[in-house]
C-alpha atoms as a PDB file:
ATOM      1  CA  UNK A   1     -19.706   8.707  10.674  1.00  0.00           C
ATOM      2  CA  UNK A   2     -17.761  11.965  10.218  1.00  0.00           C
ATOM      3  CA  UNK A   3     -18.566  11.867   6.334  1.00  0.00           C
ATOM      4  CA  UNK A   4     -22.406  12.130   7.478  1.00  0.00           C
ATOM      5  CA  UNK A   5     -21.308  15.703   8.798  1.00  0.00           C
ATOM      6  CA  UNK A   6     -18.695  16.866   6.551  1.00  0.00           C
ATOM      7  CA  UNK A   7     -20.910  16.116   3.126  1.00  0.00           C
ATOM      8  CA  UNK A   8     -23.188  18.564   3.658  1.00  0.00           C
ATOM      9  CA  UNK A   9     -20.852  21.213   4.325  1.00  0.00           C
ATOM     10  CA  UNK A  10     -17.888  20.601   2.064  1.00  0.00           C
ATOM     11  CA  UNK A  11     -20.282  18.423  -0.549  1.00  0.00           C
ATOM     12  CA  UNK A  12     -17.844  15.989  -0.135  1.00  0.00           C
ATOM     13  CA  UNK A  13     -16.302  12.654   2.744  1.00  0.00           C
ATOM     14  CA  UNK A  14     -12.795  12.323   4.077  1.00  0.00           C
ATOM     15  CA  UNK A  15     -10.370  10.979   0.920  1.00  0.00           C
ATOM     16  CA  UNK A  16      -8.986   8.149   3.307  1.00  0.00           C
ATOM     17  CA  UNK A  17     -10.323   4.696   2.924  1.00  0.00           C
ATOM     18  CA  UNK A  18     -12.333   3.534   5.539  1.00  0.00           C
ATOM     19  CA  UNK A  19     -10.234   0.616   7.791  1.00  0.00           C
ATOM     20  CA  UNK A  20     -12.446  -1.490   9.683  1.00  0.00           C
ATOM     21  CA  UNK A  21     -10.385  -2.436  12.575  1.00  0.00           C
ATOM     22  CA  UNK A  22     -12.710  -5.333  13.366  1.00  0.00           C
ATOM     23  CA  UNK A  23     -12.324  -6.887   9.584  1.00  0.00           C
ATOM     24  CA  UNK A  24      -8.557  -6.963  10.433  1.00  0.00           C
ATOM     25  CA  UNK A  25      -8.932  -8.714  13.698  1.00  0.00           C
ATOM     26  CA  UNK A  26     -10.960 -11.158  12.210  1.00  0.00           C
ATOM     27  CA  UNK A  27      -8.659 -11.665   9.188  1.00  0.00           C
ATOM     28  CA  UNK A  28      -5.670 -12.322  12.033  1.00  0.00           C
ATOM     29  CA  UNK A  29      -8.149 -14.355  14.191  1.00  0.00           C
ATOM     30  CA  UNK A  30      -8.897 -16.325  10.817  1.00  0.00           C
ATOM     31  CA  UNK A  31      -5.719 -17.524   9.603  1.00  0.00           C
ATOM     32  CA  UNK A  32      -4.985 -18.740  12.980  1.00  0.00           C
ATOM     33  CA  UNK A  33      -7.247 -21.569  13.002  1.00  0.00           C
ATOM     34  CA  UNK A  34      -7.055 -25.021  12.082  1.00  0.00           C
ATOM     35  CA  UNK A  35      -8.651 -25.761   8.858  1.00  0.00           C
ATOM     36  CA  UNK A  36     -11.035 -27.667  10.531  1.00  0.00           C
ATOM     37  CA  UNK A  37     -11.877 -25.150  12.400  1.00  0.00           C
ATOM     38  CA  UNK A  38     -12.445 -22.354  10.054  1.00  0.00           C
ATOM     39  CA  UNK A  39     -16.211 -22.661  10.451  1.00  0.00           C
ATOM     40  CA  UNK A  40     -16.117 -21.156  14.470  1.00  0.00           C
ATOM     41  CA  UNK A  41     -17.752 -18.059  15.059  1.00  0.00           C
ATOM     42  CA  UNK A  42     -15.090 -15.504  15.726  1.00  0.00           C
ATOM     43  CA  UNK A  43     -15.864 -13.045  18.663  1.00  0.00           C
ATOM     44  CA  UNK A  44     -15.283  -9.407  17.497  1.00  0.00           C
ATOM     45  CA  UNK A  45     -16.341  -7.225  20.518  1.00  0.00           C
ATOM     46  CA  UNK A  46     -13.924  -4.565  21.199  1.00  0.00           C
ATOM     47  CA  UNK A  47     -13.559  -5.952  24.635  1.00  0.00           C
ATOM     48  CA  UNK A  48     -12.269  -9.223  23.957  1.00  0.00           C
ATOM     49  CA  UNK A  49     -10.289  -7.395  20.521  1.00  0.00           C
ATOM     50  CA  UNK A  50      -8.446  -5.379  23.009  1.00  0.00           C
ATOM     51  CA  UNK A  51      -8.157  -8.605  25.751  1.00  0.00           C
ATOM     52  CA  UNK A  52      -6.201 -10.822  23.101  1.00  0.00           C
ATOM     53  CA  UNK A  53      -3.628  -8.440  21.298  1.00  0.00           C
ATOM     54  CA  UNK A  54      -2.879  -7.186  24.856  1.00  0.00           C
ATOM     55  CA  UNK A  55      -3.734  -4.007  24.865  1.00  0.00           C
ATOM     56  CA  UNK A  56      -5.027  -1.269  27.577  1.00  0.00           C
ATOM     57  CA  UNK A  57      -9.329  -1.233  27.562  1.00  0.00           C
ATOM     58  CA  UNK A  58     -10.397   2.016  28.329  1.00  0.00           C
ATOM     59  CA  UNK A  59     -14.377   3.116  29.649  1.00  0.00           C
ATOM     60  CA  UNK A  60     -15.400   2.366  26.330  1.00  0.00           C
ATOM     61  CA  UNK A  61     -18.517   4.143  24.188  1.00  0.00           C
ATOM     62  CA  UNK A  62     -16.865   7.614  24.901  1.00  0.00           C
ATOM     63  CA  UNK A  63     -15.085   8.898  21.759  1.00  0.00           C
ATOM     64  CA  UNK A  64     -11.901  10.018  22.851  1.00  0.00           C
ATOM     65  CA  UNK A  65     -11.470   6.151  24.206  1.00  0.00           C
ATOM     66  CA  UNK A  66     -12.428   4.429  21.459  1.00  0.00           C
ATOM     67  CA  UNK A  67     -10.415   6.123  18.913  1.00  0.00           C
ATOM     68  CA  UNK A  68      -7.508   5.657  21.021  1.00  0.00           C
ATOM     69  CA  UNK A  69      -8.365   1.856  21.493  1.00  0.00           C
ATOM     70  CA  UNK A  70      -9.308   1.319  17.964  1.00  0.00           C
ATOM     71  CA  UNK A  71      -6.031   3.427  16.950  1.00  0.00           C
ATOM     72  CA  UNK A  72      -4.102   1.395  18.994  1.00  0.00           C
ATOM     73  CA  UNK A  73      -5.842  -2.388  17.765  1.00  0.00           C
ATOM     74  CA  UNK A  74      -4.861  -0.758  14.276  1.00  0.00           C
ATOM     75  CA  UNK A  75      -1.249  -0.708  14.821  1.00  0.00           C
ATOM     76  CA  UNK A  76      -0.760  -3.761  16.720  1.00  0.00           C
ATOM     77  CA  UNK A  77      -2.582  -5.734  13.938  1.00  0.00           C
ATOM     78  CA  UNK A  78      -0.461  -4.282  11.259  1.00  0.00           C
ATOM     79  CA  UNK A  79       2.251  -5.374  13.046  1.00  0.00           C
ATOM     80  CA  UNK A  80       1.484  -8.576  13.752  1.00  0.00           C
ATOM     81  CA  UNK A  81       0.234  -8.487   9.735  1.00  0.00           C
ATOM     82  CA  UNK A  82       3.838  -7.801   8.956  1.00  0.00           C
ATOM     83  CA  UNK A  83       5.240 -10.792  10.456  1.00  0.00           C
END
């Protein structure tokens, strides 16, 4: 969302990659089902995201919150990634 601002001014994005936060949830979420199981829809809203790995939910849709929920969901999955 920030590129849409910045490329008209600096005619170019942000060099970081873009993380989807929600890919890597469902990429946890994923390998922890059964085989027979992999065809279950996987719920992805921030809510129940933040629910699961045990994390504080703040008032959501304000953008200081969710950058500090979806910062926090970042590090806790690459934790639990590493193990």
């Amino acid at each position: 969302m920030i590129n849409r601002v910045l490329f008209p001014i600096l005619g170019m994005g942000l060099p970081q990659p873009k993380i989807e936060v929600s890919g890597l949830y469902y990429d946890y979420k994923f390998k922890q089902l059964p085989v027979h199981q992999q065809d279950r829809q996987i719920d992805l809203r921030f809510a129940t995201l933040m629910a699961d790995l045990n994390l504080p939910l703040r008032e959501a849709h304000d953008a200081v919150n969710d950058a500090v929920m979806a910062g926090l969901a970042f590090i806790k999955l690459r934790q639990l990634q590493r193990r």
